[in-house]
N, C-alpha and C. Protein backbone atom coordinates (compact mmCIF):
# COMPACT_ATOMS: atom_id res chain seq x y z
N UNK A 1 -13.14 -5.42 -24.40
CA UNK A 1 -13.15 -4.37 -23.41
C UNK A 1 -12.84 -4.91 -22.01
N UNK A 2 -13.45 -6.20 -21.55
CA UNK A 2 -13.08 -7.03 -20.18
C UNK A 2 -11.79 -6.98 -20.37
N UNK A 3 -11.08 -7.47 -21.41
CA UNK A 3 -9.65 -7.82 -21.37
C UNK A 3 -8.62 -6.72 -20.91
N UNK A 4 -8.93 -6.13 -21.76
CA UNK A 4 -8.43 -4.01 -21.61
C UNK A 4 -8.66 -3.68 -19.85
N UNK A 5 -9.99 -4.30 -19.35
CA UNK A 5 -10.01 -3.41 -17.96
C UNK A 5 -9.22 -4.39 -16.74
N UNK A 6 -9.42 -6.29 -17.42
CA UNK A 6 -8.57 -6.57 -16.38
C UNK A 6 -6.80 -6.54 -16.26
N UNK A 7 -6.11 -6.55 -18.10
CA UNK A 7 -4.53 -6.23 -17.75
C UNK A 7 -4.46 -4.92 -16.94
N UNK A 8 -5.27 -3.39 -17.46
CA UNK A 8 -5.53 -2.08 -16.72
C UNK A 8 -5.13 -2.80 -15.15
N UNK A 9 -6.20 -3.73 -14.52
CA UNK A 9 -6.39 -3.56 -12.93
C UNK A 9 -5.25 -4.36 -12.56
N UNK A 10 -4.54 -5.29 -13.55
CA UNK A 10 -3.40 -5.51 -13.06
C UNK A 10 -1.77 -4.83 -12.56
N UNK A 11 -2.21 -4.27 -13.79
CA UNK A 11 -1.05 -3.37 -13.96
C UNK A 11 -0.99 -2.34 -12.65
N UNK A 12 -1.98 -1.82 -12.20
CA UNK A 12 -2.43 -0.51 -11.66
C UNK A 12 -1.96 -1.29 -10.30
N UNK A 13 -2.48 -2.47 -9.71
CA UNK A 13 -2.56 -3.15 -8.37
C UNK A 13 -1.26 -3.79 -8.60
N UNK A 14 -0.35 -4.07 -9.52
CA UNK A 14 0.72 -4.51 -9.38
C UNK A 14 1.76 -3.12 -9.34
N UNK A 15 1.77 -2.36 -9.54
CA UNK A 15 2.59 -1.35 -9.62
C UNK A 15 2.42 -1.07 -8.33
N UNK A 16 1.53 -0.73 -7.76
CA UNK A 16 0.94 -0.35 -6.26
C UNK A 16 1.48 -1.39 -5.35
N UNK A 17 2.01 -2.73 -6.00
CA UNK A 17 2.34 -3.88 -4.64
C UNK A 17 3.96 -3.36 -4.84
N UNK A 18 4.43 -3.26 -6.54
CA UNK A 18 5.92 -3.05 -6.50
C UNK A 18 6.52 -1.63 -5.32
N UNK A 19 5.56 -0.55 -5.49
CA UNK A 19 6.17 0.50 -4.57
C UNK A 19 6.05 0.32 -2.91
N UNK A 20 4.71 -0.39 -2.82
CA UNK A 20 4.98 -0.29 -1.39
C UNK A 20 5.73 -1.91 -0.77
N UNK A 21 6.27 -2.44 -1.69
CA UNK A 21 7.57 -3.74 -1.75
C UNK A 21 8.55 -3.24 -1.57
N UNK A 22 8.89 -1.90 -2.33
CA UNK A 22 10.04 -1.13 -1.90
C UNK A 22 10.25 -0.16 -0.65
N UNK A 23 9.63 0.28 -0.54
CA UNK A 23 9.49 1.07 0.34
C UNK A 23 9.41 0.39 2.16
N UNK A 24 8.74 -1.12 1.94
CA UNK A 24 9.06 -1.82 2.71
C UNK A 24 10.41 -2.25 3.24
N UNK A 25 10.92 -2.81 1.99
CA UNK A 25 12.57 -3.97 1.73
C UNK A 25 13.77 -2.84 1.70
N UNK A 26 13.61 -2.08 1.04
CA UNK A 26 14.48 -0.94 0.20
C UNK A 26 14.58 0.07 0.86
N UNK A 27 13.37 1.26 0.40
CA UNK A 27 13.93 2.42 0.65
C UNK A 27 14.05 2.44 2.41
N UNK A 28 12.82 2.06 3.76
CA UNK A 28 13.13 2.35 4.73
C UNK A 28 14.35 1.45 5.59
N UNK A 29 14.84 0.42 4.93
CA UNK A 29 16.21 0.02 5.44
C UNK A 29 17.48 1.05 4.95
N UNK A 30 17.08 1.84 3.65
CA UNK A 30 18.26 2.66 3.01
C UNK A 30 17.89 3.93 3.81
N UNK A 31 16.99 4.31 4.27
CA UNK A 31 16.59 5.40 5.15
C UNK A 31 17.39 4.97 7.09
N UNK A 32 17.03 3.96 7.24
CA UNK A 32 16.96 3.80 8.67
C UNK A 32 18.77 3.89 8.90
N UNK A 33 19.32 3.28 7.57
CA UNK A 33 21.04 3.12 7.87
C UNK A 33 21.55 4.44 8.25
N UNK A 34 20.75 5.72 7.35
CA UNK A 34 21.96 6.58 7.22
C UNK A 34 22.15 7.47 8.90
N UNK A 35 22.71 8.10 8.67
CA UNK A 35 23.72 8.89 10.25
C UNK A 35 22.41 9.70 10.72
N UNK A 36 22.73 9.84 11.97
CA UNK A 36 21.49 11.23 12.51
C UNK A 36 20.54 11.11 12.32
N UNK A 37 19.96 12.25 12.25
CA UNK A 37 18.33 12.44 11.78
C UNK A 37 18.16 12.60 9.99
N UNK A 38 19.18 11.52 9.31
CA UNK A 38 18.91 11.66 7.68
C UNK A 38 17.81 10.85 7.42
N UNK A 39 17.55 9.91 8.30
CA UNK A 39 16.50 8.73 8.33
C UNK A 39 15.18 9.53 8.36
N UNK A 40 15.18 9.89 9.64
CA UNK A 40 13.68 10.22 9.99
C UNK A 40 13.37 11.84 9.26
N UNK A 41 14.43 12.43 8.73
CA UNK A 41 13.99 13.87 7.41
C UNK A 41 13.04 12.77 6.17
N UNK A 42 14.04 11.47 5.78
CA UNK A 42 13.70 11.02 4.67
C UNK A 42 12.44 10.78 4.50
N UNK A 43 11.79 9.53 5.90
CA UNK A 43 10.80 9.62 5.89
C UNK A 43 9.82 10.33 6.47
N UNK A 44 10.18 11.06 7.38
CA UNK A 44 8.92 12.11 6.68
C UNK A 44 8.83 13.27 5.24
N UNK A 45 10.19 13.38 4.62
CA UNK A 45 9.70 13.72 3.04
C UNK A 45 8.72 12.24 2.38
N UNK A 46 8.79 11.25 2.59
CA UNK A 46 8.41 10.13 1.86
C UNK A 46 6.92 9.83 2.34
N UNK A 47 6.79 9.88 3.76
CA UNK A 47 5.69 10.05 4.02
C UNK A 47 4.61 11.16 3.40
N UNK A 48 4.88 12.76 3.05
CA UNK A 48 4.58 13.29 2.77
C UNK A 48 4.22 13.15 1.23
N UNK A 49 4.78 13.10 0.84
CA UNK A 49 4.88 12.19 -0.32
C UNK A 49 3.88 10.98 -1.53
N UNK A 50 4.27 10.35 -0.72
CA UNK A 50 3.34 9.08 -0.61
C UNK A 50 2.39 9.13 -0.13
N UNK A 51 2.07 9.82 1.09
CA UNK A 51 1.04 10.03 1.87
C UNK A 51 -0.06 10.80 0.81
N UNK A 52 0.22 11.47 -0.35
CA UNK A 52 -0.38 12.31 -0.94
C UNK A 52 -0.97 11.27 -2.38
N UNK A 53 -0.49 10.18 -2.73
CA UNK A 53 -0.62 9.87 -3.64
C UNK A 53 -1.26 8.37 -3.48
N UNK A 54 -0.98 7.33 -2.44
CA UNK A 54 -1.08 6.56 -2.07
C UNK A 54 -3.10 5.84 -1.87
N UNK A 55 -3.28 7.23 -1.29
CA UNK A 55 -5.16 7.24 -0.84
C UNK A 55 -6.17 6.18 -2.34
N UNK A 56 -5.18 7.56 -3.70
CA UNK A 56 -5.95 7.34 -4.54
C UNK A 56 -5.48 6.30 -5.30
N UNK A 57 -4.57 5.78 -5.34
CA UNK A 57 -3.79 4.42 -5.71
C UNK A 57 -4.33 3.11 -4.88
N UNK A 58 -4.76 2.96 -4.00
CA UNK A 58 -5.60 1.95 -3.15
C UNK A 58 -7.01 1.96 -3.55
N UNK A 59 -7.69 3.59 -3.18
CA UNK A 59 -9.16 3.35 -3.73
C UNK A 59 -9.53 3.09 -5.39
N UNK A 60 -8.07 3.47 -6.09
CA UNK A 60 -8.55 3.02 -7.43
C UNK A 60 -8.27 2.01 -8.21
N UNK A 61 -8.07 1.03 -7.33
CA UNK A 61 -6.99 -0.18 -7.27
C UNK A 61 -8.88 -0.95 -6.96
N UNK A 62 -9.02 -0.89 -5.82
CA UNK A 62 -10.47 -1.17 -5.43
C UNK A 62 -11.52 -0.51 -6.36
N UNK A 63 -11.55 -0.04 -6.96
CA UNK A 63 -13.10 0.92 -7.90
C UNK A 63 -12.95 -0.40 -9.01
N UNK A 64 -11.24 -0.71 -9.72
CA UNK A 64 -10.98 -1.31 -10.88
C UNK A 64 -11.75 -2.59 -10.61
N UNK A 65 -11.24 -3.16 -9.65
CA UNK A 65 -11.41 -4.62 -9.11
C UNK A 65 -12.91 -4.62 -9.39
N UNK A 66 -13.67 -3.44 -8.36
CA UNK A 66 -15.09 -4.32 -8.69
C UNK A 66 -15.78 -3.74 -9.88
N UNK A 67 -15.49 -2.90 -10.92
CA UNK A 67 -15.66 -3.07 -12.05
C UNK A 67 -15.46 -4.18 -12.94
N UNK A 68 -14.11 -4.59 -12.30
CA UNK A 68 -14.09 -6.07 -12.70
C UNK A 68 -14.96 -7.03 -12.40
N UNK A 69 -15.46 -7.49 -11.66
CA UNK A 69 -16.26 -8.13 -11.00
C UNK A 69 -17.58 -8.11 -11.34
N UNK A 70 -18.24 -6.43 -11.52
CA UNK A 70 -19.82 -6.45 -12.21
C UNK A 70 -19.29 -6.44 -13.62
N UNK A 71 -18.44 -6.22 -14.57
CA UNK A 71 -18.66 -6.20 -15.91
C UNK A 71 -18.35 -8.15 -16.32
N UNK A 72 -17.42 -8.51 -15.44
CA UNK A 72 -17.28 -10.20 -15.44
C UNK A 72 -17.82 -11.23 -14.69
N UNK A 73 -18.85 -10.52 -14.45
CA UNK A 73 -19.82 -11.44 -13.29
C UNK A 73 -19.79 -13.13 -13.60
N UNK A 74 -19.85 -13.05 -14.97
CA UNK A 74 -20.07 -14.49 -15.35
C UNK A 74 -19.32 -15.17 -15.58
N UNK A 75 -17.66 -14.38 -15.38
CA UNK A 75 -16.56 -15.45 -16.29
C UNK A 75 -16.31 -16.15 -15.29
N UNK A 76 -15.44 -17.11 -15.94
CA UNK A 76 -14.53 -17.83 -14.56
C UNK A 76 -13.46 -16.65 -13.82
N UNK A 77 -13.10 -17.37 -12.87
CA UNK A 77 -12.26 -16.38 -12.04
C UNK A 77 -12.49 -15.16 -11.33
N UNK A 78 -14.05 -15.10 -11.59
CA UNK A 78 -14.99 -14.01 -10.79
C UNK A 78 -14.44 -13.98 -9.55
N UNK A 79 -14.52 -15.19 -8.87
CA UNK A 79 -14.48 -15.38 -7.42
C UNK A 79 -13.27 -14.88 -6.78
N UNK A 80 -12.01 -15.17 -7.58
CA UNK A 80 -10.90 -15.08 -7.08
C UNK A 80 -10.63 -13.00 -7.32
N UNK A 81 -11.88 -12.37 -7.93
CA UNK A 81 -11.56 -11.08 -7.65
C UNK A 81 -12.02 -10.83 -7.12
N UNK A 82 -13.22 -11.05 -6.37
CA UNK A 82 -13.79 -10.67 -5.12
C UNK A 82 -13.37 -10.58 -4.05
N UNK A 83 -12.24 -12.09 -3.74
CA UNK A 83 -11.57 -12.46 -3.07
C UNK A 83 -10.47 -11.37 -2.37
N UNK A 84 -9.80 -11.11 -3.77
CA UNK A 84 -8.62 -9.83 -3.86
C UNK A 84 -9.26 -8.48 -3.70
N UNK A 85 -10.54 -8.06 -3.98
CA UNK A 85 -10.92 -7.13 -3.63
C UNK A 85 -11.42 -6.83 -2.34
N UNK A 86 -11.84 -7.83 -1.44
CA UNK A 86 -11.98 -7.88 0.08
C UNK A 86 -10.98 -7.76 0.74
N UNK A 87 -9.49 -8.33 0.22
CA UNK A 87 -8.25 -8.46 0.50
C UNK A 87 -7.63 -6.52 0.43
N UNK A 88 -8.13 -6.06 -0.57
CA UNK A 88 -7.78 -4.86 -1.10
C UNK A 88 -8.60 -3.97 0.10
N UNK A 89 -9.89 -4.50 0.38
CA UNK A 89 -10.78 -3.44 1.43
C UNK A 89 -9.54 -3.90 2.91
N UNK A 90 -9.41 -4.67 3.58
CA UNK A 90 -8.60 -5.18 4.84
C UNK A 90 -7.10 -4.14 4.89
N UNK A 91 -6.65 -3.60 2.94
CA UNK A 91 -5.82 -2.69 3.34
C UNK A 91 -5.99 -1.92 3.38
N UNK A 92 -7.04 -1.23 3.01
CA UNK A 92 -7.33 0.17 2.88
C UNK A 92 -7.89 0.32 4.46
N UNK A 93 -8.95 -0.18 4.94
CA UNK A 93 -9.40 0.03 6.27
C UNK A 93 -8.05 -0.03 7.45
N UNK A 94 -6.95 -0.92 7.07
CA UNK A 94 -5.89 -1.52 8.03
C UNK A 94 -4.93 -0.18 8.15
N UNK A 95 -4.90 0.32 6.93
CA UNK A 95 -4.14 1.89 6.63
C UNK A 95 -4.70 2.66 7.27
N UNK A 96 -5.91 3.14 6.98
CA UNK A 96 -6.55 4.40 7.89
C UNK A 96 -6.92 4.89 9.08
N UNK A 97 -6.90 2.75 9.97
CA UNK A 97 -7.18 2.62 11.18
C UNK A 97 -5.47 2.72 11.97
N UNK A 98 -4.39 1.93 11.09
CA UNK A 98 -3.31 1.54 11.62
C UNK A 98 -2.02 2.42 11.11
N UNK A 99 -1.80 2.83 9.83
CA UNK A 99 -0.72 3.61 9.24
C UNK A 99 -0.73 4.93 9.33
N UNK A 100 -2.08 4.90 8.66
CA UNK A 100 -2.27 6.73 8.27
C UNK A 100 -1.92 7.20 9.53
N UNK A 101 -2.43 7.32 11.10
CA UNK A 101 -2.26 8.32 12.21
C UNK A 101 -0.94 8.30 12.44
N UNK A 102 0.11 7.28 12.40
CA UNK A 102 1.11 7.29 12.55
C UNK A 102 2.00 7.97 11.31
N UNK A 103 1.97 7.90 10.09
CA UNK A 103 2.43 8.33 9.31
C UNK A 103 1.72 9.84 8.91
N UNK A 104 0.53 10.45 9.86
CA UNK A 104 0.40 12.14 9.70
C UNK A 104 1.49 12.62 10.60
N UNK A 105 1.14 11.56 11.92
CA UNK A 105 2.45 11.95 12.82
C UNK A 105 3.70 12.13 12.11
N UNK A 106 4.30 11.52 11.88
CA UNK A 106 5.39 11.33 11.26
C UNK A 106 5.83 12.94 10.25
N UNK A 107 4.75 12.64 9.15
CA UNK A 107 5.28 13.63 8.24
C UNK A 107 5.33 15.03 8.65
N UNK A 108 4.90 15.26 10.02
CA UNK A 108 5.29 16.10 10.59
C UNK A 108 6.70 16.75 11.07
N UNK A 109 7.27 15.83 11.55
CA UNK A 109 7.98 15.95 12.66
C UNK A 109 9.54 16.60 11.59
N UNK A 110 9.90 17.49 12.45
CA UNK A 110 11.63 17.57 12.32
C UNK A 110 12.48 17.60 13.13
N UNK A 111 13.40 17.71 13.47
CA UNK A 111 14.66 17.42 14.81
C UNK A 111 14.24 17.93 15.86
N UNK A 112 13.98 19.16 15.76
CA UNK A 112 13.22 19.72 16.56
C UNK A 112 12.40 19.39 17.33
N UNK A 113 10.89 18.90 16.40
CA UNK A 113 9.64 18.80 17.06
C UNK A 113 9.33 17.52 17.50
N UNK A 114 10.48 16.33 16.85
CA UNK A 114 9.64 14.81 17.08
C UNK A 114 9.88 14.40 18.12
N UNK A 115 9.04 13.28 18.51
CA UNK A 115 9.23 12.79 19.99
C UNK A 115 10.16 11.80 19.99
N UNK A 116 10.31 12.04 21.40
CA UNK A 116 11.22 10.90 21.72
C UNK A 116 11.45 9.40 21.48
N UNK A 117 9.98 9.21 21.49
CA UNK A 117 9.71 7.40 20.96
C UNK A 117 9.40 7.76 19.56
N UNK A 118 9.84 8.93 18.88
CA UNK A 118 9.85 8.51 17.30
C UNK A 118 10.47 7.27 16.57
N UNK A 119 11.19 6.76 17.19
CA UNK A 119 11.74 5.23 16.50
C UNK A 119 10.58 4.13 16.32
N UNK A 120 10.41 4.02 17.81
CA UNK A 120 9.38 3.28 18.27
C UNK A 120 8.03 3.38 17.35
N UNK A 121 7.91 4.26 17.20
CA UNK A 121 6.20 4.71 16.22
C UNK A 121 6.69 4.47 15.12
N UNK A 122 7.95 4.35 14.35
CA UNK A 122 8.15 4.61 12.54
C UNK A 122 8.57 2.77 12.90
N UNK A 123 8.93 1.62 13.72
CA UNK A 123 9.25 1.04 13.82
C UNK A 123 7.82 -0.17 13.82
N UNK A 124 6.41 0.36 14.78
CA UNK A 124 5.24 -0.17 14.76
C UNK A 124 4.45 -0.05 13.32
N UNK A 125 5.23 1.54 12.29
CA UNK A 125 4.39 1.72 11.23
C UNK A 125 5.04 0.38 10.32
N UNK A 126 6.69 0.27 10.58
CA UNK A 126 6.91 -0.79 9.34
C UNK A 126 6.42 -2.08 9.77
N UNK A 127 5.80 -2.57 10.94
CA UNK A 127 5.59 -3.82 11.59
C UNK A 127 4.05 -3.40 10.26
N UNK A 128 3.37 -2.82 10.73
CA UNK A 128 2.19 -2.46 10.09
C UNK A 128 2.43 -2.74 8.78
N UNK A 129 2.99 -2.18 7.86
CA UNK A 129 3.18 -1.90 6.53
C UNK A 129 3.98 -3.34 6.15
N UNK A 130 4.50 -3.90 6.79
CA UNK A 130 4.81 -5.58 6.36
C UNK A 130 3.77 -6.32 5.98
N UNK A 131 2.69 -6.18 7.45
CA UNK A 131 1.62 -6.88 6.83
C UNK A 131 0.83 -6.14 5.79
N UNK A 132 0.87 -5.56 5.68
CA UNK A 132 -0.38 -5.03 4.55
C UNK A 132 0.55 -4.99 3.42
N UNK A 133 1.32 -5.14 3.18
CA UNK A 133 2.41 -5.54 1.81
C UNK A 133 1.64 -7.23 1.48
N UNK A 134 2.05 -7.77 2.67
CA UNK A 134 1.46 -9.34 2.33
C UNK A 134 0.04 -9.01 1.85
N UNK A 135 -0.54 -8.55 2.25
CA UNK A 135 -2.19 -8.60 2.05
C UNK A 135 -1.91 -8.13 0.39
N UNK A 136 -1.15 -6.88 -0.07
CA UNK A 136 -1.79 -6.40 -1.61
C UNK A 136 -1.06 -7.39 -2.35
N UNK A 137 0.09 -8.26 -1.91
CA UNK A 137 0.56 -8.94 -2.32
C UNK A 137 -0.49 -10.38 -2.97
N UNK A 138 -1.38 -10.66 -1.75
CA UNK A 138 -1.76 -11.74 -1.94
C UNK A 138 -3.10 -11.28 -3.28
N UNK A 139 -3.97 -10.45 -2.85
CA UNK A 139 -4.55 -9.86 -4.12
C UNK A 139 -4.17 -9.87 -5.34
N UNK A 140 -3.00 -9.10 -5.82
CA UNK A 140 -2.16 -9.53 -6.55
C UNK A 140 -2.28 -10.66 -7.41
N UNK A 141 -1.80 -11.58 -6.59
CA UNK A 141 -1.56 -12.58 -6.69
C UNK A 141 -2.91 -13.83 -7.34
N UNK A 142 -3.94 -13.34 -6.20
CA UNK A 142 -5.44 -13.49 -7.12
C UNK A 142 -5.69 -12.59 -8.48
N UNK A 143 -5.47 -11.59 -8.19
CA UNK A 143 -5.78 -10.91 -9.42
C UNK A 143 -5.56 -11.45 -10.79
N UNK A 144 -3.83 -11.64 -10.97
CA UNK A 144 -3.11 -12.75 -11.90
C UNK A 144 -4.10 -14.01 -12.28
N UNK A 145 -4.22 -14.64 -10.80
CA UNK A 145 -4.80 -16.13 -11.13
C UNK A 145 -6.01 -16.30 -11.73
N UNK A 146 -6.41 -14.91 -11.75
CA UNK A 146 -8.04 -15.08 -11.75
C UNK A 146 -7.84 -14.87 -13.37
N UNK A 147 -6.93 -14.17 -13.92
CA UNK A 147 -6.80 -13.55 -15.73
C UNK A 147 -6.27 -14.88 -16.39
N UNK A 148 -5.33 -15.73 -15.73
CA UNK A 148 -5.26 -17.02 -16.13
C UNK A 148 -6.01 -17.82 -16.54
């Protein structure tokens, strides 16, 4: 049953590092290229989006982990999920304090309504969202080491 819940928390926290890897590298450089305002429609559809699905993909990314943690208290590699799960709290708090206000902003806005330093704000969110890529990355990355 341990085995079952830690590939589960891998899978779940690795899928969660692959989308917001893309969305980093990929989609907002394939967003930022195109002409006009095709960029900033995209992301705020993507924001909206994501914004909707994302909450519960982090907190259940974190619920798995420390299930992991009290049902494997004793194995080896305990440590290194604790590790990733503190790593996992730094994004979730780093999002709500640093992404989320900017990205409600955001999924707002259309040609019309957005501001003027809208670049500037979708430009501080990807500065933001770099680092916290590294952070689920590095979890991740414990997560793996720790099933090893």
């Amino acid at each position: 049953m341990l085995s079952a819940l830690e590939v589960c928390t891998i899978v779940v926290v690795g899928l969660m590092v692959g989308v917001e890897f893309s969305v980093a590298f990929v989609i907002n450089p394939i967003l930022n290229a195109l002409p006009e305002d095709s960029g900033q429609r995209g992301r705020s559809h993507g924001g909206r989006m994501l914004g909707a699905v994302m909450p519960f993909w982090y907190i259940g990314s974190l619920v798995l982990c420390t299930v992991w943690v009290i049902a494997g208290w004793q194995r080896p590699g305990v440590d290194l999920v604790i590790i990733a799960a503190a790593l996992l709290i730094v994004s979730v708090i780093m999002s709500l304090l640093l992404l989320v206000p900017i990205n409600n902003r955001g999924k707002t806005w259309t040609t019309e309504n957005r501001p003027k330093d809208w670049k500037e704000q979708m430009n501080r969110w990807d500065r933001y969202h770099y680092l916290r890529v590294v952070i689920i990355i590095a979890a991740f990355a414990l997560l793996a080491t720790a099933l090893a």
